[in-house]
Protein backbone atom coordinates (compact mmCIF):
# COMPACT_ATOMS: atom_id res chain seq x y z
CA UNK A 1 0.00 0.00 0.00
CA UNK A 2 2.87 2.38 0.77
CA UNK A 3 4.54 1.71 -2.53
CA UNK A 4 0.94 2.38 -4.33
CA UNK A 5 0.58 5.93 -2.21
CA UNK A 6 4.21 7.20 -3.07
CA UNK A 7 3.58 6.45 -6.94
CA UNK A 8 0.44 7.92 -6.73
CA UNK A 9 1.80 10.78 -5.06
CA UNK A 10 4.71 11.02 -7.63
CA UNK A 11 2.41 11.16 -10.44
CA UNK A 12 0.37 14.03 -8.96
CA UNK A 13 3.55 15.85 -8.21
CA UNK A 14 4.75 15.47 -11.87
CA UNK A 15 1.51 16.78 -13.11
CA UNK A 16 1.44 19.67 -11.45
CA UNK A 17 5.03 20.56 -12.24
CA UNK A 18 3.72 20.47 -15.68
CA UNK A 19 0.49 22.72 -15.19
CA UNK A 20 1.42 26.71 -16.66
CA UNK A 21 1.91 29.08 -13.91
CA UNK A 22 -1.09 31.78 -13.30
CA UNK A 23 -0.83 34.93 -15.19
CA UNK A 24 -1.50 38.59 -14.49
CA UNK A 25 -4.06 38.70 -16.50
CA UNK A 26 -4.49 42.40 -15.55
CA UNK A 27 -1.30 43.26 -16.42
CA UNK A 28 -1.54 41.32 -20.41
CA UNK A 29 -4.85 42.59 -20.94
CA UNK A 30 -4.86 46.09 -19.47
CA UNK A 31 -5.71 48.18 -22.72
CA UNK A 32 -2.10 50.77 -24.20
CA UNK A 33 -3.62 54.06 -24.24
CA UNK A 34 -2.75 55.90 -27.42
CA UNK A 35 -1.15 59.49 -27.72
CA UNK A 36 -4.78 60.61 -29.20
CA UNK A 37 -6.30 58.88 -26.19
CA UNK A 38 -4.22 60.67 -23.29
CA UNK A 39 -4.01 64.18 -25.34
CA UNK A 40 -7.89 64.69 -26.26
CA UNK A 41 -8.85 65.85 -23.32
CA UNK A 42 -6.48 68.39 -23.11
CA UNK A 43 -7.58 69.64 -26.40
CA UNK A 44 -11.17 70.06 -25.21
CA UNK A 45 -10.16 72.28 -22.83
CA UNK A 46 -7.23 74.67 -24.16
CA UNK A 47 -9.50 76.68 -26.48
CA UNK A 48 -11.70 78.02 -22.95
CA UNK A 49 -7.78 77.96 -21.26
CA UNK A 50 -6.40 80.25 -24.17
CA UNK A 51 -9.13 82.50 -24.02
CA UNK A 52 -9.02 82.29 -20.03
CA UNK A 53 -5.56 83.03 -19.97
CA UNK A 54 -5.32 85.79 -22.88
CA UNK A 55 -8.10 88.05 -21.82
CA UNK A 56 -8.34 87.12 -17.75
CA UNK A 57 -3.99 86.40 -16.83
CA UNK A 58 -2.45 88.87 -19.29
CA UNK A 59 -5.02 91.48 -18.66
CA UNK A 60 -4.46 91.60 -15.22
CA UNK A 61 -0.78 91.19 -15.33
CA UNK A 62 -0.76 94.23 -18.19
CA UNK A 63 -3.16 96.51 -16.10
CA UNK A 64 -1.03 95.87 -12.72
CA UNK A 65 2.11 96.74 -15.02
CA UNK A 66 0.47 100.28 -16.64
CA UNK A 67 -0.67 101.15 -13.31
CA UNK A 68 3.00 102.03 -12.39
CA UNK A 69 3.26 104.24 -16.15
CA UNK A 70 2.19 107.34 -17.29
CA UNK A 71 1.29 105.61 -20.43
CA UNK A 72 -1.92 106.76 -22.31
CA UNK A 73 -3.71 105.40 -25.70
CA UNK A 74 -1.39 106.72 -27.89
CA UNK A 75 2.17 106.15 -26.22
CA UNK A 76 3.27 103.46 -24.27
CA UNK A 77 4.71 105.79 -21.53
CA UNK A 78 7.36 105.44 -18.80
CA UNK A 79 7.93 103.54 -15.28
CA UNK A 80 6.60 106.63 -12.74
CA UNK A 81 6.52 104.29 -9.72
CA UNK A 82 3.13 105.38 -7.47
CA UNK A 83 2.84 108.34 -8.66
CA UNK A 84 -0.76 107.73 -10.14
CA UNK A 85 -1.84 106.37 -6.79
CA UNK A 86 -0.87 109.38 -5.13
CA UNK A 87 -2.33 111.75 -7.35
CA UNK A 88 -5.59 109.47 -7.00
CA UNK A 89 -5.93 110.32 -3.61
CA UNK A 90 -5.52 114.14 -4.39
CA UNK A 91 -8.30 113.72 -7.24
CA UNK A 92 -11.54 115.42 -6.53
CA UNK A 93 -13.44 113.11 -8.77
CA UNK A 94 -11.85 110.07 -7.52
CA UNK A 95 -12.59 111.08 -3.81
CA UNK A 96 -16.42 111.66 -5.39
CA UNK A 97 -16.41 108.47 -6.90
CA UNK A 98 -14.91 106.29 -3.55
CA UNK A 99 -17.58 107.94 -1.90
CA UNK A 100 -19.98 107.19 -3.92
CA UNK A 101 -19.05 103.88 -4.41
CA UNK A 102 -18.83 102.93 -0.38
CA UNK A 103 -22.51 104.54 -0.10
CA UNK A 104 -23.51 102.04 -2.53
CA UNK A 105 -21.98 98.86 -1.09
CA UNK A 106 -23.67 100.68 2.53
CA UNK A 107 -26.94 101.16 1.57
CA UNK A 108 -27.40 98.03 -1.27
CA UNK A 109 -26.11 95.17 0.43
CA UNK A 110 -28.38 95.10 3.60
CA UNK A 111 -31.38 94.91 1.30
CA UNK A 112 -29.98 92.60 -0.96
CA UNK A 113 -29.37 90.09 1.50
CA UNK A 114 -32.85 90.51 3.56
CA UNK A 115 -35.34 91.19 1.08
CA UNK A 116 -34.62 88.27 -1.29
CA UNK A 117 -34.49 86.10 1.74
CA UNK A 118 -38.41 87.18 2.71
CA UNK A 119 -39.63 87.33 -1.12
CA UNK A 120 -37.91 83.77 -1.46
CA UNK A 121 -39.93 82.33 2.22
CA UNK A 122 -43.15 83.93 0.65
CA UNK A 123 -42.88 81.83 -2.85
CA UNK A 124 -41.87 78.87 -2.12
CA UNK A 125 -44.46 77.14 -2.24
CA UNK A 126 -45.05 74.54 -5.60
CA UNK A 127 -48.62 75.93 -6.50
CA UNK A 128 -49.25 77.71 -10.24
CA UNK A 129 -49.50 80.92 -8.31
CA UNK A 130 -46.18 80.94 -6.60
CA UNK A 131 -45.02 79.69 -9.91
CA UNK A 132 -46.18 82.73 -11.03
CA UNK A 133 -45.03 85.17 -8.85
CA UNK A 134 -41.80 83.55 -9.46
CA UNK A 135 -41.54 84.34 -12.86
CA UNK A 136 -42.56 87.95 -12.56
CA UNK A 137 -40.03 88.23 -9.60
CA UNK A 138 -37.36 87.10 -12.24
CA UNK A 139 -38.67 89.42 -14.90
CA UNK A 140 -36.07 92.15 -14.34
CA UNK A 141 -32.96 89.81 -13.96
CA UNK A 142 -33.57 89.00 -17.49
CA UNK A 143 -34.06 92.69 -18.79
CA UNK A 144 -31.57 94.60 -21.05
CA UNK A 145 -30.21 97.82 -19.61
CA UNK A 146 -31.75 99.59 -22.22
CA UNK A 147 -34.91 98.73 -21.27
CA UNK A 148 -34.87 99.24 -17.28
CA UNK A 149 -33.02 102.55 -18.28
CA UNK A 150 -36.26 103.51 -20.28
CA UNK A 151 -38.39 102.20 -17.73
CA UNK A 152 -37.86 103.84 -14.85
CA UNK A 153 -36.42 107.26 -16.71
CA UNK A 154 -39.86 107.65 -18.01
CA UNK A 155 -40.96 106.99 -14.38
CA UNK A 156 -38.88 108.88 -12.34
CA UNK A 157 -38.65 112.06 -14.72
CA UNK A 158 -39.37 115.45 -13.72
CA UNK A 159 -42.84 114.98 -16.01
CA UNK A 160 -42.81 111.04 -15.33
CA UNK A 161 -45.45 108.65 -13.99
CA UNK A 162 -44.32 108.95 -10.19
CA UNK A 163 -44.30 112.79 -9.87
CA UNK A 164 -47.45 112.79 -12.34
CA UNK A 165 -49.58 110.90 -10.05
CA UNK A 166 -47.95 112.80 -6.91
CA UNK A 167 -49.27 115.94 -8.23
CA UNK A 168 -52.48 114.86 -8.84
CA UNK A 169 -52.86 113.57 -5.48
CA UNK A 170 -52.16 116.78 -4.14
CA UNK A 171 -49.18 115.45 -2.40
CA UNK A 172 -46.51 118.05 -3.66
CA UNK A 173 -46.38 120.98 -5.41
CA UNK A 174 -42.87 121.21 -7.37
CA UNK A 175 -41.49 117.81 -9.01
CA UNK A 176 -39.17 115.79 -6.73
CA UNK A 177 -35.52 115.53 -8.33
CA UNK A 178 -34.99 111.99 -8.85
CA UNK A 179 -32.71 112.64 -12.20
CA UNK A 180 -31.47 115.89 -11.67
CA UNK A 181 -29.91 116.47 -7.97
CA UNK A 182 -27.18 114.35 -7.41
CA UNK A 183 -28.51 112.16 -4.03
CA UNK A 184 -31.67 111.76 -5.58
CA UNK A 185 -30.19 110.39 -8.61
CA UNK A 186 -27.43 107.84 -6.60
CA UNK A 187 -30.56 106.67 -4.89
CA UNK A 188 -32.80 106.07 -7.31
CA UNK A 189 -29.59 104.11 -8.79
CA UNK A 190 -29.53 102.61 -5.89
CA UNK A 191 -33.26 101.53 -5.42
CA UNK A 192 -32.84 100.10 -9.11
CA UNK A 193 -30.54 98.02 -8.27
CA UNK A 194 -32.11 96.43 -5.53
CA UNK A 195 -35.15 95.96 -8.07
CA UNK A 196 -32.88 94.37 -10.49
CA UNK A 197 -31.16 91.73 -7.67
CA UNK A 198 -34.20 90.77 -5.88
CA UNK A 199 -35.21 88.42 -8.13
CA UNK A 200 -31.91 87.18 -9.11
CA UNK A 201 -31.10 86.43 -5.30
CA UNK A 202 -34.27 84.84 -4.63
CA UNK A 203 -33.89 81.93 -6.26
CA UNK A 204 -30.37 81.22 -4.97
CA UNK A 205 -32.48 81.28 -1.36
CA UNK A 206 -34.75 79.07 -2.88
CA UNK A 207 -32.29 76.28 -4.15
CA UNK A 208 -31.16 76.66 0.00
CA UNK A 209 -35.07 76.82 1.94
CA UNK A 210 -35.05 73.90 -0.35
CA UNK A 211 -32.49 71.95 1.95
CA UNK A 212 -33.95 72.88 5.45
CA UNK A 213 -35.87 69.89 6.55
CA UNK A 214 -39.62 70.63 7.28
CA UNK A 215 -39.39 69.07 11.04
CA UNK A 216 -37.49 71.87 11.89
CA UNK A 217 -40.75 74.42 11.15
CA UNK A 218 -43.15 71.95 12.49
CA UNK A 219 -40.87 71.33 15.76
CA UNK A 220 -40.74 74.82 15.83
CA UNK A 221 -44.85 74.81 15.36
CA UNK A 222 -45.43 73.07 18.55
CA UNK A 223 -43.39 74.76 20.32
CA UNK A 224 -45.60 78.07 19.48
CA UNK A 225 -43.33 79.96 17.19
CA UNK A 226 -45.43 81.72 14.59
CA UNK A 227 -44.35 82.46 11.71
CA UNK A 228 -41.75 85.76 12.01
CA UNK A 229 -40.41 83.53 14.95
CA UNK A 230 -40.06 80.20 12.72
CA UNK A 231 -38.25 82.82 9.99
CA UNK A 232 -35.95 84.40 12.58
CA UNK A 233 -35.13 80.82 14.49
CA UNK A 234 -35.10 78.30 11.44
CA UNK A 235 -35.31 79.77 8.23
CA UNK A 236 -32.03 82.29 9.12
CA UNK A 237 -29.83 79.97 10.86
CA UNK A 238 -30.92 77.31 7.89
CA UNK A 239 -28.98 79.82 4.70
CA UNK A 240 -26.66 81.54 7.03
CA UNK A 241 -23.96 80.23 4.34
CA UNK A 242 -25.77 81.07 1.95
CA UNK A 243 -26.42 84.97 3.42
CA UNK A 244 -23.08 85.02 3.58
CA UNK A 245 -22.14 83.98 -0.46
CA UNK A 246 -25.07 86.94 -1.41
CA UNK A 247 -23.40 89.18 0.55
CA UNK A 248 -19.65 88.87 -0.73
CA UNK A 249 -21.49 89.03 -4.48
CA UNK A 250 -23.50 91.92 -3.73
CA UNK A 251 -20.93 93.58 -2.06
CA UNK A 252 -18.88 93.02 -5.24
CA UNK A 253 -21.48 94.25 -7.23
CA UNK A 254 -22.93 97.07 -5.76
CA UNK A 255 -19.11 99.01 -5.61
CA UNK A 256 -18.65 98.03 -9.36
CA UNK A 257 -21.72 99.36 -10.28
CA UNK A 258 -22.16 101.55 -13.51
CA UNK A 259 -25.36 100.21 -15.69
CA UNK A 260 -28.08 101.84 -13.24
CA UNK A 261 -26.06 104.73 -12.95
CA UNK A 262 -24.75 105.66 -16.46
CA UNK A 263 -28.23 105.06 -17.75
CA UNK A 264 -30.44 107.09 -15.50
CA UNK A 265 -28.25 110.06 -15.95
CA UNK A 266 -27.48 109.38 -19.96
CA UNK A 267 -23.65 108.62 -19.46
CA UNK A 268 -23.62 111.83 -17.49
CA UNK A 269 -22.61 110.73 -13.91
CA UNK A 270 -25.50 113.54 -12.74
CA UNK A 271 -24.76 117.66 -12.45
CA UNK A 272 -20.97 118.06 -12.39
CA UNK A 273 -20.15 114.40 -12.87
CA UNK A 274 -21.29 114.03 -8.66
CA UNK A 275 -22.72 110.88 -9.06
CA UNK A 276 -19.84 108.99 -10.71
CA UNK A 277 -18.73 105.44 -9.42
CA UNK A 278 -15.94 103.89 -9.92
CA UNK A 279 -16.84 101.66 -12.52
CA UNK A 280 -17.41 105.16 -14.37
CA UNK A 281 -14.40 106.75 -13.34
CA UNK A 282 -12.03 103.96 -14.70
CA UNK A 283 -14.27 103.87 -18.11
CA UNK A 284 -13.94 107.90 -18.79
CA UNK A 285 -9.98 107.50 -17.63
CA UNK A 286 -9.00 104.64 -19.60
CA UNK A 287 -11.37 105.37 -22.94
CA UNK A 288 -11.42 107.64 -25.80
CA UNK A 289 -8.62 109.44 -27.44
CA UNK A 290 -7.51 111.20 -24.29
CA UNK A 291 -7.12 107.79 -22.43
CA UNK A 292 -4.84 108.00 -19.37
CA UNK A 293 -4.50 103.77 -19.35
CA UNK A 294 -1.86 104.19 -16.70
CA UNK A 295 -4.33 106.35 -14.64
CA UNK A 296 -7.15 104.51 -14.99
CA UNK A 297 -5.22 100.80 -13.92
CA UNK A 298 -4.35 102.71 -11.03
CA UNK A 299 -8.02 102.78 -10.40
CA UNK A 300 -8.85 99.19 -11.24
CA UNK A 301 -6.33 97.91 -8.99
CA UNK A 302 -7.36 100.70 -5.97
CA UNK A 303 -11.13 98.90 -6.70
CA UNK A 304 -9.23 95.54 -6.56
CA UNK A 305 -7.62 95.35 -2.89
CA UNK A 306 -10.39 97.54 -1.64
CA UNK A 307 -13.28 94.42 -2.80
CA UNK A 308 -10.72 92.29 -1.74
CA UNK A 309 -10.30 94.00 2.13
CA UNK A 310 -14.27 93.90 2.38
CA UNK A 311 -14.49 89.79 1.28
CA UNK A 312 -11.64 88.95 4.19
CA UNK A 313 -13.34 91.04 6.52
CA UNK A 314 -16.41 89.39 5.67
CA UNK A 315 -14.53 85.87 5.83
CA UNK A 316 -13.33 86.87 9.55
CA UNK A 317 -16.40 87.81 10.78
CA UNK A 318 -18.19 84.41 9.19
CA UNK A 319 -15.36 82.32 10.81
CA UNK A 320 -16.24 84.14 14.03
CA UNK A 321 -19.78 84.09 14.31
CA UNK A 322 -19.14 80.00 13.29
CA UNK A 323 -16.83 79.67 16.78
């Protein structure tokens, strides 16, 4: 029996000896990508990169270089150091135009991060009416500047549809100034705006009410919030993040403003150019055949650090109000 058991043992042995060894098959079968395969991607993607990189990355780097010239649009100019920046700050119309400018970002950005906030809690809702409402909200988001600047110049005129009515009501005598006294004008520019982003900011709220979960208002409910309470203690706390994105782009918005402003007063910037923004300023320094490019880069990159100081501090105090 032993002698039967080693043979048998034997022959198994010599069979497997002559059994193939196991193969990575991974490793023979795993596809060669070609050169087409590995660059086509790359070539979806550098037409958006060369455009990206010609008309964002050299036009930054080209306006951060003239802002240290004295070039203008018809001579290249020569290295004046910060010269520009400190005859900015001894500019009457730049002073004029900061000021303007900060009022804006003041007065705009408190009501562009409430008011869309409430018009976004009251529509919410998924009948045909709120559906509605939506759409009409949107309505100005999607409007040309020509046409708001028709709009509400035919409204707020001297002989316009507000002061028309206002007389007839007996409520005042003599027209009120909307286009022709320089604070009416920045804040009729100013309650444009607001028109203009309410609908646009509403429906970022909406895609963000979307995410609260409804036990929250229904916890709330029992507890016997009503409803200012539920919006105060739920509905805030829910978009805080998203409060805080609409107010970096508002912010960002409302101190590069120039459509509501250049259209109510024709390109004008109101009596004595009073009214002009910054936006303006750097358009009537760095246009026409007078162009002072260096000047006006000076400008852009004044606008650039000071947008950039308001979006840290408004980082910081996020971060804090987190801890």
């Amino acid at each position: 029996m032993s002698s039967v058991a080693s043979a048998a043992a034997r022959s198994e042995a010599a069979k497997a000896s002559d059994r193939p060894e196991p193969t990575n098959h991974t490793a023979v079968n795993k596809p060669h990508r070609s050169f087409g395969t590995v660059i086509a991607p790359y070539l979806f993607v550098a037409p958006a990169f060369i455009v990206v990189f010609v008309f964002v990355v050299l036009a930054a780097l080209n306006t951060f270089r003239l802002a240290f010239t004295d070039s203008t649009l018809l001579k290249p100019g020569k290295f004046v150091g910060f010269q520009n920046f400190i005859d900015l700050f001894q500019d009457e119309y730049f002073l004029t135009a900061l000021l303007n400018s900060s009022l804006y970002v003041v007065c705009v950005v408190p009501f562009m991060v409430i008011l869309p906030l409430i018009l976004a809690n009251l529509v919410k809702g998924n009948g045909r009416i709120m559906g509605f409402f939506r759409t009409a909200f949107y309505m100005p988001v999607v409007m040309s500047a020509v046409v708001v600047g028709m709009i509400w110049t035919n409204l707020l005129d001297s002989q316009g549809l507000i002061n028309s009515i206002l007389k007839g009501a007996g409520i005042i005598e003599e027209a009120i100034p909307f286009l022709t006294n320089r604070w009416g004008i920045l804040f009729s520019s100013m309650f444009v705006t607001i028109w203009l982003g309410l609908g646009y900011y509403m429906v970022i709220y909406l895609t963000a009410l979307a995410n609260i979960d409804e036990s929250l208002y229904e916890a709330a409910a029992l507890d016997g919030a009503g409803p200012v309470r539920q919006f105060v203690s739920v509905t805030m706390p829910g978009v805080r993040s998203t409060m805080v994105l609409i107010m970096m782009l508002s912010t960002i918005s409302a101190f590069r403003v120039f459509n509501e402003v250049y259209v109510l007063t024709n390109g004008t910037a109101g009596p004595g150019g009073m009214d002009m923004t910054m936006s303006m300023l750097i358009k009537n320094e760095g246009t026409g055949i007078q162009a002072r490019t260096g000047y006006a880069s000076a400008i852009s990159l004044v606008v650039l650090v000071i947008v950039g100081t308001l979006l840290i501090i408004q980082q910081i105090i996020q971060k804090r109000g987190e801890d």
